[in-house]
Protein backbone atom coordinates (compact mmCIF):
# COMPACT_ATOMS: atom_id res chain seq x y z
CA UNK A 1 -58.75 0.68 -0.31
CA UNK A 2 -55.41 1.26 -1.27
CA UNK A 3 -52.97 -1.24 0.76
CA UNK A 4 -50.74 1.54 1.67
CA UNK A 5 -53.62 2.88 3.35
CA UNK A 6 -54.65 -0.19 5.20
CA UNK A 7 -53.93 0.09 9.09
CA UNK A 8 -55.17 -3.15 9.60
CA UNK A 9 -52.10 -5.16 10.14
CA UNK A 10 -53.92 -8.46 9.16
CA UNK A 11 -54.53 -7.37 5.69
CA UNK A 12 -51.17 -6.46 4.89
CA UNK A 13 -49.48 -8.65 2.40
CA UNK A 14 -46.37 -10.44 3.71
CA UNK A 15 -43.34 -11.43 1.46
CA UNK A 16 -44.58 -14.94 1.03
CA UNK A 17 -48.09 -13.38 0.26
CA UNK A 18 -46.17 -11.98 -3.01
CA UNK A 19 -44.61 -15.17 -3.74
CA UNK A 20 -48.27 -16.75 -4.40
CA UNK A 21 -48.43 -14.44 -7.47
CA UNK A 22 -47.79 -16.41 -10.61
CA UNK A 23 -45.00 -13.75 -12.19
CA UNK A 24 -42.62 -14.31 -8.60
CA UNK A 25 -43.27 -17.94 -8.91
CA UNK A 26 -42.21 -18.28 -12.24
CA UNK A 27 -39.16 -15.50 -11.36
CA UNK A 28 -37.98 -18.05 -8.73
CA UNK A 29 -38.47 -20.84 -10.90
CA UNK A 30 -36.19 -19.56 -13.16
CA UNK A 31 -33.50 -18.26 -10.79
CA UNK A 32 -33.23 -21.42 -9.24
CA UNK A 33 -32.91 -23.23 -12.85
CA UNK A 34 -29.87 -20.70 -13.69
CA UNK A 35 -28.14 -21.91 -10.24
CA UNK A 36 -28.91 -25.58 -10.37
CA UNK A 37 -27.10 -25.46 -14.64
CA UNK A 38 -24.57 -23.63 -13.55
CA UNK A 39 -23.66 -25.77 -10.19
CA UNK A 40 -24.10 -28.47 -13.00
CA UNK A 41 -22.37 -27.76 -15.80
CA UNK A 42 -19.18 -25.87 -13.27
CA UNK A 43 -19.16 -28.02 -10.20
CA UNK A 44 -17.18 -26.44 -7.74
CA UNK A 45 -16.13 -23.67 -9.58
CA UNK A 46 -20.20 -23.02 -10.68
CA UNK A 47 -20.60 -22.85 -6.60
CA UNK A 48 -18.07 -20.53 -6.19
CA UNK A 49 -19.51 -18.53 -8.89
CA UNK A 50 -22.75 -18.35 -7.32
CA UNK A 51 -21.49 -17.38 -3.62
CA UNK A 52 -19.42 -14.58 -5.15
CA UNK A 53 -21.97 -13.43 -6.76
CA UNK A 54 -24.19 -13.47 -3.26
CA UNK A 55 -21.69 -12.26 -1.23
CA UNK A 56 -20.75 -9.39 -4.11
CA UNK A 57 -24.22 -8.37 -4.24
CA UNK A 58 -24.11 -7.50 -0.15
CA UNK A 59 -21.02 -6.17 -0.85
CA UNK A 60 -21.63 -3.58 -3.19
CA UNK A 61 -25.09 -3.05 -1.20
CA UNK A 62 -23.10 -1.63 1.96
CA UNK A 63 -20.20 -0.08 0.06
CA UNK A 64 -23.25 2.31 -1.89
CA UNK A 65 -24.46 2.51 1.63
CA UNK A 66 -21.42 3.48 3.14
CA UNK A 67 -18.86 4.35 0.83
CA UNK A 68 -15.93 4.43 3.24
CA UNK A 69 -16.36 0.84 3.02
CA UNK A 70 -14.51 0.87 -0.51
CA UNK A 71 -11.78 2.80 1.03
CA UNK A 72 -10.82 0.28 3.58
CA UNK A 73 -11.35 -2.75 1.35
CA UNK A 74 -8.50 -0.76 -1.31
CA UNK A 75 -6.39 -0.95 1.18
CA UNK A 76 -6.95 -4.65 2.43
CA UNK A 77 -6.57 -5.52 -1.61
CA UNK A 78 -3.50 -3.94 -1.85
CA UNK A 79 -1.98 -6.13 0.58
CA UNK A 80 -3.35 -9.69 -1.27
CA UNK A 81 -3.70 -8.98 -4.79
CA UNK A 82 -0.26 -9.78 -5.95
CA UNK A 83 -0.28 -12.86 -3.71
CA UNK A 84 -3.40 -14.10 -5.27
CA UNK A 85 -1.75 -13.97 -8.66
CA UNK A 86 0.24 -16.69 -7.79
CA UNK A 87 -2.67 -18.93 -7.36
CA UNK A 88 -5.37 -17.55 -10.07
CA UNK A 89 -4.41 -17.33 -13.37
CA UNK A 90 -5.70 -15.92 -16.31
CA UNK A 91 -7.68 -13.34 -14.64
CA UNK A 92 -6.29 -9.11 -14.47
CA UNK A 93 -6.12 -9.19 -10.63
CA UNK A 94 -4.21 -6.05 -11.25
CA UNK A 95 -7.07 -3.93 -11.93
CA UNK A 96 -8.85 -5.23 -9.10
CA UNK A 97 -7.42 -1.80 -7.40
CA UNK A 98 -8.63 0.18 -10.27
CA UNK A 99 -12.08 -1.23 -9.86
CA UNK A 100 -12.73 -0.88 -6.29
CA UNK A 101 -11.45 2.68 -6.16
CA UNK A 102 -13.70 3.96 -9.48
CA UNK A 103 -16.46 1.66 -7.86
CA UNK A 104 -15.89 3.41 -4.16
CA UNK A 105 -16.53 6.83 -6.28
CA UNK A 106 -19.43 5.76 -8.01
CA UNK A 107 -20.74 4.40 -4.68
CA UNK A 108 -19.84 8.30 -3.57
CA UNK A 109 -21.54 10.22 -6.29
CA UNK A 110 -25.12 7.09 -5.86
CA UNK A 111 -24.94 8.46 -2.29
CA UNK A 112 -25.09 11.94 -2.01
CA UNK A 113 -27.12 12.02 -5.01
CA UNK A 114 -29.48 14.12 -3.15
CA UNK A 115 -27.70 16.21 -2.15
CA UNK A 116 -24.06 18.37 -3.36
CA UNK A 117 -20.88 16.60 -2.70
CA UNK A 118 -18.60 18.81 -0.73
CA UNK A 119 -15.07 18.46 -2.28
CA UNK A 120 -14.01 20.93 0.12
CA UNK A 121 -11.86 18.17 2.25
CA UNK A 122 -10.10 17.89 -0.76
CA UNK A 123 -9.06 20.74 -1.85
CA UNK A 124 -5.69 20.49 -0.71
CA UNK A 125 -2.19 21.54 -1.97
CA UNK A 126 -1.70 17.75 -2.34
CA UNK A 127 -4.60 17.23 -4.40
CA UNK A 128 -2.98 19.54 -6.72
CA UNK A 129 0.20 17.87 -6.77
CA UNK A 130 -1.37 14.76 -7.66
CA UNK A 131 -3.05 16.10 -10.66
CA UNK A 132 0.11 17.81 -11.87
CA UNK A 133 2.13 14.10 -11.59
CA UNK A 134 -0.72 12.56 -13.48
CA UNK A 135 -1.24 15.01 -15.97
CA UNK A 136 2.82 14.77 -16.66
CA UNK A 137 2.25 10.86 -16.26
CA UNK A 138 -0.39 11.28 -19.13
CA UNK A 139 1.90 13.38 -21.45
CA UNK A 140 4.32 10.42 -21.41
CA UNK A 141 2.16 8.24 -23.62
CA UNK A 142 2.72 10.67 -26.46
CA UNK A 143 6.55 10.52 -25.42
CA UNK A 144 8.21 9.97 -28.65
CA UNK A 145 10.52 7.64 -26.57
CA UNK A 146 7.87 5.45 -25.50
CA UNK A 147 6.83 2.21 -27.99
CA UNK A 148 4.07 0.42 -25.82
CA UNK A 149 0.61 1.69 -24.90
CA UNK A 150 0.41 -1.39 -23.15
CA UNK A 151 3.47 -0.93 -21.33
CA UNK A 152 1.96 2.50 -19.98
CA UNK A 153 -1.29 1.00 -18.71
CA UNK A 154 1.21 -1.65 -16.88
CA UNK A 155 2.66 1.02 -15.06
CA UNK A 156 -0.35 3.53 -14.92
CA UNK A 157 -0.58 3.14 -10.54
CA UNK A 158 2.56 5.66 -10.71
CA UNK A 159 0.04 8.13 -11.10
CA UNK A 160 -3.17 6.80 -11.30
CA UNK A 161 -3.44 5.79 -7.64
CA UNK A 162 -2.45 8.87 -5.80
CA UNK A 163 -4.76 10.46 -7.81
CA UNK A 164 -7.57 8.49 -6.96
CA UNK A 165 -6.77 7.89 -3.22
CA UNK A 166 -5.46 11.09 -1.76
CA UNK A 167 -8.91 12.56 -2.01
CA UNK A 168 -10.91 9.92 -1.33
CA UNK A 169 -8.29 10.13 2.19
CA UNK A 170 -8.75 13.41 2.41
CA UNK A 171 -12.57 12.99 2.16
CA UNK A 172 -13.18 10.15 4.36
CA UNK A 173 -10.55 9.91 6.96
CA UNK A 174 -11.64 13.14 8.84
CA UNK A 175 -11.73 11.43 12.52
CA UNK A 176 -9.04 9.90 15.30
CA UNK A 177 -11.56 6.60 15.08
CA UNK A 178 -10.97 6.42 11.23
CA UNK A 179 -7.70 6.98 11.53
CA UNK A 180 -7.66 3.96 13.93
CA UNK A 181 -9.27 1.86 11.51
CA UNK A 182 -7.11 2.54 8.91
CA UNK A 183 -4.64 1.34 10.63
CA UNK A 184 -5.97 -1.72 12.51
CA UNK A 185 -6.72 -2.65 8.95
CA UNK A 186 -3.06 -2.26 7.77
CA UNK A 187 -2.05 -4.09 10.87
CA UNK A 188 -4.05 -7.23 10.50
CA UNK A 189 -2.44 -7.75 7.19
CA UNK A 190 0.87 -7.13 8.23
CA UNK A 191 0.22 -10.17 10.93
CA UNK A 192 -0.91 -12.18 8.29
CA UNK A 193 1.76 -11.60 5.93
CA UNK A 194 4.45 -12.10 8.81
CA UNK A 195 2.95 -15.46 9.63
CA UNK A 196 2.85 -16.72 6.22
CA UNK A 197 6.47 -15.72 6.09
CA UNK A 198 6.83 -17.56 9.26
CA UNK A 199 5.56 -20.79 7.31
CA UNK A 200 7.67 -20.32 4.38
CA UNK A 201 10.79 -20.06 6.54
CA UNK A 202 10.34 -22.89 8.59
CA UNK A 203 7.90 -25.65 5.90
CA UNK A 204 8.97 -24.42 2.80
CA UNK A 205 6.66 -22.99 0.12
CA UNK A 206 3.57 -24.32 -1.74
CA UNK A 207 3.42 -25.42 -4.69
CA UNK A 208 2.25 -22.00 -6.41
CA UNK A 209 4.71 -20.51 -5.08
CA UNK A 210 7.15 -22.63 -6.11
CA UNK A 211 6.03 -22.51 -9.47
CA UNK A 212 6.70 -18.81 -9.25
CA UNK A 213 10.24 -19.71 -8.09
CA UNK A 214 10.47 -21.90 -10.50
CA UNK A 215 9.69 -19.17 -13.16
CA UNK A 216 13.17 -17.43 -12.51
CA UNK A 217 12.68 -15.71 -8.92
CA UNK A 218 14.78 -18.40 -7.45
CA UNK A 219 17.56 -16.28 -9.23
CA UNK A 220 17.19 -13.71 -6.47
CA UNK A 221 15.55 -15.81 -3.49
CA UNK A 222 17.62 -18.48 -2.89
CA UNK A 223 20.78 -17.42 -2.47
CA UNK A 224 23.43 -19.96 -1.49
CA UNK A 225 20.77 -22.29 -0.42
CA UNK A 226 18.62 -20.11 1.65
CA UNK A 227 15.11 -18.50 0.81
CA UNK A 228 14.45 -15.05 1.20
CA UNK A 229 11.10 -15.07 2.49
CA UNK A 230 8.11 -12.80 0.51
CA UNK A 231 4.98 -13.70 1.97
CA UNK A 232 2.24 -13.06 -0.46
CA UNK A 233 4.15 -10.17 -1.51
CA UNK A 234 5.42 -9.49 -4.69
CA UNK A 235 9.24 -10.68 -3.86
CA UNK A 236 11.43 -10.37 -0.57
CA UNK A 237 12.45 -7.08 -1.25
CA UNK A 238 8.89 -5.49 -1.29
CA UNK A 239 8.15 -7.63 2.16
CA UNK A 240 11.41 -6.64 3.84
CA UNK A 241 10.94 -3.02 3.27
CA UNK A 242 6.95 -2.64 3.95
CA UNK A 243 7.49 -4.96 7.04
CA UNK A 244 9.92 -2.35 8.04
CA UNK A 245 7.65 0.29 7.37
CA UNK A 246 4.53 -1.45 9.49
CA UNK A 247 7.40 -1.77 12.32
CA UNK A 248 8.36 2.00 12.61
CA UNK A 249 4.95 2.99 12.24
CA UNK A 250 3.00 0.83 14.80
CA UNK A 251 5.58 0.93 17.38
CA UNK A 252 5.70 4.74 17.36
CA UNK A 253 1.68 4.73 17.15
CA UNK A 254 1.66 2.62 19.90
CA UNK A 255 3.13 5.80 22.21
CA UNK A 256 -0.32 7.37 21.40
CA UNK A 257 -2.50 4.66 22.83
CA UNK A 258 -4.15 4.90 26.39
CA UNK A 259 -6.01 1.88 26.17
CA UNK A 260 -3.73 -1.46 27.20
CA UNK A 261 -5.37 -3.73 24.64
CA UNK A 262 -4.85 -1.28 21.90
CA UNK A 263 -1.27 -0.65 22.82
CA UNK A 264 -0.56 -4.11 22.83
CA UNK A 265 -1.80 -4.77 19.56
CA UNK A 266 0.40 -1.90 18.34
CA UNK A 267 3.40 -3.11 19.83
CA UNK A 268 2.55 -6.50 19.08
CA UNK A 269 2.01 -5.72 15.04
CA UNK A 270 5.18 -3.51 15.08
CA UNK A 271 7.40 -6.17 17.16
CA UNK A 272 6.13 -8.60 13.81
CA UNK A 273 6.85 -6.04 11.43
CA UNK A 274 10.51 -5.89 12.22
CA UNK A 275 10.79 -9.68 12.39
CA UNK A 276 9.48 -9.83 8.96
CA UNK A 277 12.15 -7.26 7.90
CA UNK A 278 14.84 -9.58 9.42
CA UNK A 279 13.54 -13.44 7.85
CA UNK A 280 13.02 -11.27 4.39
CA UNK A 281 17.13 -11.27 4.12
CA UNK A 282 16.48 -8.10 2.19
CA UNK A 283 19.64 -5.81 2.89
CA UNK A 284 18.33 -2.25 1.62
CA UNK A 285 14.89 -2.70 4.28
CA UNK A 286 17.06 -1.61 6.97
CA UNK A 287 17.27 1.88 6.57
CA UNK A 288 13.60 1.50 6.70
CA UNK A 289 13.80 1.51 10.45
CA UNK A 290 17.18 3.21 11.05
CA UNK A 291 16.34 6.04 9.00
CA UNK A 292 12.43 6.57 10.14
CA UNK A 293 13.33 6.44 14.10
CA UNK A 294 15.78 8.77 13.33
CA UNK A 295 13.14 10.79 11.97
CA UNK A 296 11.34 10.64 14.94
CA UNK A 297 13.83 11.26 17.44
CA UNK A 298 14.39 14.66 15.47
CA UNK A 299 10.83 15.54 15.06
CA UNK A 300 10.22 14.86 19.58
CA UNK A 301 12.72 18.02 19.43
CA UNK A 302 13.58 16.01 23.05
CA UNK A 303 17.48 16.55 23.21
CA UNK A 304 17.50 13.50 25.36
CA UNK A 305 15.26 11.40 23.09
CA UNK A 306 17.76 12.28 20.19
CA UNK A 307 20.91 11.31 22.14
CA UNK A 308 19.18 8.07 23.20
CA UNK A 309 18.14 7.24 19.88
CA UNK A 310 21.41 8.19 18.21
CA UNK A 311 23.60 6.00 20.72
CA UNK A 312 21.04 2.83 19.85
CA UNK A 313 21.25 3.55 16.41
CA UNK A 314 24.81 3.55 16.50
CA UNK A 315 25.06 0.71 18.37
CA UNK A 316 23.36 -1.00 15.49
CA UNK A 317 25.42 -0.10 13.27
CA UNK A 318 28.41 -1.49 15.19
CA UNK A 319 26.92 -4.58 15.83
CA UNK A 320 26.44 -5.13 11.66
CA UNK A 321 29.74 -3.50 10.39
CA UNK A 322 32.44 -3.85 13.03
CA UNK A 323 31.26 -7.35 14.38
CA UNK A 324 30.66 -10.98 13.46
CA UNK A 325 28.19 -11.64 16.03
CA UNK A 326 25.28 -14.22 15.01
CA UNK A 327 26.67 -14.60 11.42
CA UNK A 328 25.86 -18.20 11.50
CA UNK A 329 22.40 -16.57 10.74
CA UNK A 330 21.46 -16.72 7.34
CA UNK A 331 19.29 -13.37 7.48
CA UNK A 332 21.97 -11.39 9.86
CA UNK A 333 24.96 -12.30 7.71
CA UNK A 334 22.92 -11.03 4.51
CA UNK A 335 22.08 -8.09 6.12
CA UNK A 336 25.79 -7.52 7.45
CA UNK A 337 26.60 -6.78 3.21
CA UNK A 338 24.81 -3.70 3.03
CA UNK A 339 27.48 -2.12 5.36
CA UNK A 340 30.25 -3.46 2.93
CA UNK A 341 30.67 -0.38 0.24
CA UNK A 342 32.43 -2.87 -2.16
CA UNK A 343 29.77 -5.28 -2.29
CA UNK A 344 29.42 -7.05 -6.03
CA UNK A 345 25.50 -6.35 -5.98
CA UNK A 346 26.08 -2.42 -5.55
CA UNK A 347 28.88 -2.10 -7.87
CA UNK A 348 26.41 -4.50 -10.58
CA UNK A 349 23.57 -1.47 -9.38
CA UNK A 350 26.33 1.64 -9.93
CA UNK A 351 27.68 -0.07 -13.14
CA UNK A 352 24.08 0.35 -14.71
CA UNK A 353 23.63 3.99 -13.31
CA UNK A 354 26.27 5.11 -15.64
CA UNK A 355 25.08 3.10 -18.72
CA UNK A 356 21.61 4.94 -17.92
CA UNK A 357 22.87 7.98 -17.38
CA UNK A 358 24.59 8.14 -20.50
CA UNK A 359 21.65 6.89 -22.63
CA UNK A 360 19.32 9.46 -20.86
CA UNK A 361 21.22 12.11 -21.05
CA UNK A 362 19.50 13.61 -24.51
CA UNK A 363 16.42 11.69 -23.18
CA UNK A 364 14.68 14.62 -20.30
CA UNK A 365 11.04 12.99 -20.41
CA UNK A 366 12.76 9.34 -20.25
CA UNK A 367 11.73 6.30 -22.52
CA UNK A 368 8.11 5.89 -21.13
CA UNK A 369 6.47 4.61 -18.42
CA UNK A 370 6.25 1.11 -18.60
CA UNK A 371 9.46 0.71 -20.31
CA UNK A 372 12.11 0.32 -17.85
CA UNK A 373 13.76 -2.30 -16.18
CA UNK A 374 13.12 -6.21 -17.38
CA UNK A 375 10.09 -5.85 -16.11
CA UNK A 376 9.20 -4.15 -19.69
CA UNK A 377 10.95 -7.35 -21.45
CA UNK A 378 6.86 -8.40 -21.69
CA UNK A 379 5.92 -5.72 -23.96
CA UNK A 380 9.59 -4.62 -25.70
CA UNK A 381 11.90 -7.98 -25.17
CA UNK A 382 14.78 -6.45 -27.10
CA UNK A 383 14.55 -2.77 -25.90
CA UNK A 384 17.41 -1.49 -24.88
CA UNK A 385 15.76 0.11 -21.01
CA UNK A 386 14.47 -3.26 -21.45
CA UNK A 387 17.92 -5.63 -20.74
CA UNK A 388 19.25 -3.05 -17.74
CA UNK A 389 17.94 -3.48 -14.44
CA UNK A 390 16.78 -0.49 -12.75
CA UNK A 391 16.47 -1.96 -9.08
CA UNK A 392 15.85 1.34 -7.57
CA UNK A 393 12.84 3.38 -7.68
CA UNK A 394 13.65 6.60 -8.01
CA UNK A 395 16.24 5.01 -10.88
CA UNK A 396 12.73 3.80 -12.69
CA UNK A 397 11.42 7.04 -12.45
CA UNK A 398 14.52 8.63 -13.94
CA UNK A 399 14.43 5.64 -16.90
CA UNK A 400 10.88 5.95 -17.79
CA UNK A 401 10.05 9.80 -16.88
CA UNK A 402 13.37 11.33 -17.30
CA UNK A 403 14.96 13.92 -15.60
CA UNK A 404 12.13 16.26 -15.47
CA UNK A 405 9.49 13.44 -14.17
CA UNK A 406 12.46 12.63 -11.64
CA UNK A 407 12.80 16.04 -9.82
CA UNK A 408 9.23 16.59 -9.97
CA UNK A 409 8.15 13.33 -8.14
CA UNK A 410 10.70 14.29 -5.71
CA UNK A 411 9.59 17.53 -5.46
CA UNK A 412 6.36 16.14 -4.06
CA UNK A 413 7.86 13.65 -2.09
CA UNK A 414 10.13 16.16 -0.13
CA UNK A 415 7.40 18.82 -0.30
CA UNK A 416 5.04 16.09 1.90
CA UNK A 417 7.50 15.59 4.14
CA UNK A 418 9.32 19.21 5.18
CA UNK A 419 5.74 20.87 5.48
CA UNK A 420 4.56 18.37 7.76
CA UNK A 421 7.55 17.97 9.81
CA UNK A 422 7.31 21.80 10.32
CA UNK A 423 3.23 21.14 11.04
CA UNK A 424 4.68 18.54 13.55
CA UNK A 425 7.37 20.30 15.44
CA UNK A 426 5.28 23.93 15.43
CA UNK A 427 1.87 23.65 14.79
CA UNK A 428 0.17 20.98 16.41
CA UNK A 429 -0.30 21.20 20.08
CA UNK A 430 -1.46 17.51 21.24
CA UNK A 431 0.91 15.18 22.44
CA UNK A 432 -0.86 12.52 21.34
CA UNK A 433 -1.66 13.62 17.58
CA UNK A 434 1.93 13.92 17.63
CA UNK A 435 2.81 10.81 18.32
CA UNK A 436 0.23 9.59 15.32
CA UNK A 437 1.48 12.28 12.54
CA UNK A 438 4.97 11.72 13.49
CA UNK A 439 4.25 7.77 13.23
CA UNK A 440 3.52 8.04 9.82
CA UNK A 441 6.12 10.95 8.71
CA UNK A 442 8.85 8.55 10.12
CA UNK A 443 7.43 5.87 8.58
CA UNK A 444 7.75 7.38 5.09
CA UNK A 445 10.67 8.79 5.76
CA UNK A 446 12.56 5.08 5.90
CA UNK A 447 10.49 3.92 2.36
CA UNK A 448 11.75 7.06 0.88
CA UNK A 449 15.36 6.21 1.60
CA UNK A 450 14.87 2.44 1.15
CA UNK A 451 13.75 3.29 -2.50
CA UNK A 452 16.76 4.46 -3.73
CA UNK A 453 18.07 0.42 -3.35
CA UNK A 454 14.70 -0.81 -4.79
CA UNK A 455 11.79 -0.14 -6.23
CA UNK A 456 9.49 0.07 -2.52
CA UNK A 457 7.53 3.05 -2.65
CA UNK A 458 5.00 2.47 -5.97
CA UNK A 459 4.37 -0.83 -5.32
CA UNK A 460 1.73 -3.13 -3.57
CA UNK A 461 0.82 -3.16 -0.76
CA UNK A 462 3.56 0.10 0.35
CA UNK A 463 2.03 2.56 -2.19
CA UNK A 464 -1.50 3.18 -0.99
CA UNK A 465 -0.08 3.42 2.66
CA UNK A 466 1.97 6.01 1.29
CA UNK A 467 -0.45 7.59 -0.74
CA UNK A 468 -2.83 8.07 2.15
CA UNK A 469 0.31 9.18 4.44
CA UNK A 470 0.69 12.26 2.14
CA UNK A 471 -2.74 13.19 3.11
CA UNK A 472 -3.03 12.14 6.34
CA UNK A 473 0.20 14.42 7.79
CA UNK A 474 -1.16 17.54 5.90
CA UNK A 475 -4.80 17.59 6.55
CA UNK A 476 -4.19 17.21 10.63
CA UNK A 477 -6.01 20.08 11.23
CA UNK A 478 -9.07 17.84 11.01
CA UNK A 479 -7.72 15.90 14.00
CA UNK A 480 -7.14 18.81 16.22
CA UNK A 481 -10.98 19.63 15.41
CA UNK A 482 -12.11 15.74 16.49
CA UNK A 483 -10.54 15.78 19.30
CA UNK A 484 -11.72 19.71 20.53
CA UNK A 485 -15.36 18.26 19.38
CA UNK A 486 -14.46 15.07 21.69
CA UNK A 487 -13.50 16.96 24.67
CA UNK A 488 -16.47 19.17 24.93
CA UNK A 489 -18.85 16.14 24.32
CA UNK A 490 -16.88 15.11 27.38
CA UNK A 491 -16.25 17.92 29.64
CA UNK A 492 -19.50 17.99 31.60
CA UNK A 493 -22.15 21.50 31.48
């Protein structure tokens, strides 16, 4: 009898049954030889080796289980990644993005199998848009401008990402409770990377990230003694600005909370945010909250909300141009310079604008991407978009896809945000789903602005937010459904 057929549960063989059988005993045998050479011949690292290799296994177990599970852990990656560099070197961290999100697919396409995969979710407007920008992204690799393949793979998340994550957004965050976890996950970080901000404000730095310093980023965070704090972020300017961004969005999100705890946490993560913005001493971050409450004061289409928000925002103002108040503080008395029109760093910024725009002008498709700024000095040292800085990101764009590239990323960018302001201010009918869309329109509303001083939006950890922002504020119709689906689960027969 067959032992699939055997009822009798005292026959049945048991896993340790199996591992009586000569072929498992020798499998074991040699499984645990492999570990015990390796922990030998590596030490520490050899452990290390073997519990990432456990703990990937489970990993990639759940994520083909549950696919969503790749989306989230993008997101958490995008926030440590460049930090990591600092500490781990000789491995392409910078692909670890790449990897996750072509793994989270695969894990996508292994579970539904069975069954078709409805793209539906995703066939959006913005899908389109994204495969227009890459498609022009891939035409600039044949740009007979361009000198470096490499240099194009280094700056391949300009278009590579959004085309990769605004589906997968559109595809997986279809609920309020996703939505939530999307951004509990973005909040955790953002405490994290406040506090370790926190510690490299008041103990210093460690010592791999003082041998980053040391590298020639002490050029542009220490100024006159003090450090501009940058977390595990890629520099100050990056931390200020997405710290910013966390800040506008969480303390507007918290309006839409019931529960205390949860609008605590809200508050609490966008109280942090701000703080970050301030210790970051990164001038061009403020507009990141000026300009997105702004936004949302306009978008509550409450005439007394604007006025309100106007005479604080003012007020603001006042305090950093017209006063001298606090300018004992490091942070505040950097800050105060980004009112001053005739700062040296902004005329340094304008003087390049017109050396660009001069060498661009019989240049519509750019130089490449890759090949702006001295970021490019790795792959073209003596290029001439090589040796001027670009600072801004929407100057990058203009350097490395031209003219054409430029007005057709913002194109997309202003596209995103006048459709859903109109979907906020007419369409939806929720208070609360308005408070959450108009969260995140406000939110990338200040990057967008804060861009033009430098280069925010396409970089770790601010682009995937913004990536899955695009989708997020167009496809609330998906919302309105959860939440008519949650009320009649509620409202009793």
């Amino acid at each position: 009898m067959s032992r699939y057929n055997n009822i009798n549960p005292f026959e049945n063989y048991s896993g340790s049954m199996q591992l009586s059988k000569p072929i498992y005993l020798v499998l074991l045998f040699v499984l645990l030889s492999i570990v015990g050479i390796v922990v030998v011949k590596l030490g520490v690292i050899g452990i290390g080796l073997i519990l990432a290799l456990i703990f990937g296994s489970i990993f990639v177990y759940y994520l083909f289980c549950y696919p969503i599970l790749g989306y989230y852990t993008a997101i958490a990656l995008n926030f440590i990644l460049i930090g990591l560099g600092r500490y781990i070197k000789g491995l392409p961290l910078g692909f670890g993005i790449d990897g996750i999100l072509l793994l989270t697919y695969l894990a996508l396409f292994m579970n539904k199998f069975k069954e078709k995969i409805d793209w539906s979710p995703a066939n959006k407007t913005i899908t389109f848009l994204c495969i227009l920008w890459f498609g022009y992204s891939l035409f600039e690799i044949i740009n007979p401008e361009a000198r470096s393949i490499q240099a194009w793979i280094s700056g391949r998340g300009i278009a590579f990402y959004p085309l990769l994550f605004v589906p997968l957004t559109l595809l997986f965050i279809n609920t309020n409770k996703k939505l939530e976890w999307v951004l509990y996950v973005w909040g955790v970080f953002s405490i994290l990377a406040t506090l370790k901000g926190i510690i490299q404000m008041l103990f210093g730095v460690d010592f791999a990230e003082q041998a980053w310093l040391n590298e020639g980023s002490y050029k542009t965070h220490i100024l006159f003694g003090k450090l501009r704090v940058f977390s595990f972020y890629s520099d100050a300017g990056q931390f200020g600005a997405n710290q910013g961004y966390t800040g506008v969005v969480f303390l507007i999100y918290s309006l839409s909370q019931k529960k205390i705890r949860s609008k605590l946490f809200f508050i609490f993560v966008g109280i942090l945010g701000i703080y970050g913005l301030i210790i970051s001493g990164t001038r061009g971050a403020l507009s990141v909250p000026i300009v997105g409450f702004m936004t949302y004061f306009v978008l509550s289409k409450n005439i007394k909300v604007i006025v309100t928000g106007i005479a604080f925002l003012a007020m603001v103002f006042v305090f950093f141009k017209y006063t001298t108040i606090a300018q004992g503080n490091a942070q505040i008395r950097r800050m105060r310079t980004a009112f001053d029109p005739n700062n040296a760093s902004l005329q340094v910024r304008l003087d390049n604008q017109k050396i660009l725009k001069n060498y661009l002008a019989s240049r519509p498709f750019g130089g490449g991407i890759g090949h702006g700024g001295t970021k490019a000095q790795r792959y073209l040292p003596n290029a001439f978009l090589s040796n001027v800085a670009t600072d801004s990101w929407y100057v990058l764009i203009w350097v490395e896809q031209g003219i054409v590239g430029l007005l057709l990323h913002l194109g997309i960018l202003f596209y995103v945000m006048i459709k859903a302001s109109l979907i906020v201010m007419f369409k939806i009918k929720d208070p609360i789903l308005k408070y959450k869309i108009s969260a995140l329109i406000a939110g990338m509303a200040g990057i967008m602005v804060a861009s033009y001083g430098n280069a925010v939006l396409g970089q770790m950890p601010t682009a995937l937010l913004i990536y899955a922002t695009m989708a997020l504020v167009l496809n609330t119709e998906v919302f309105e459904k959860d939440n008519e689906i949650n009320k009649k689960v509620l409202t009793p027969l």
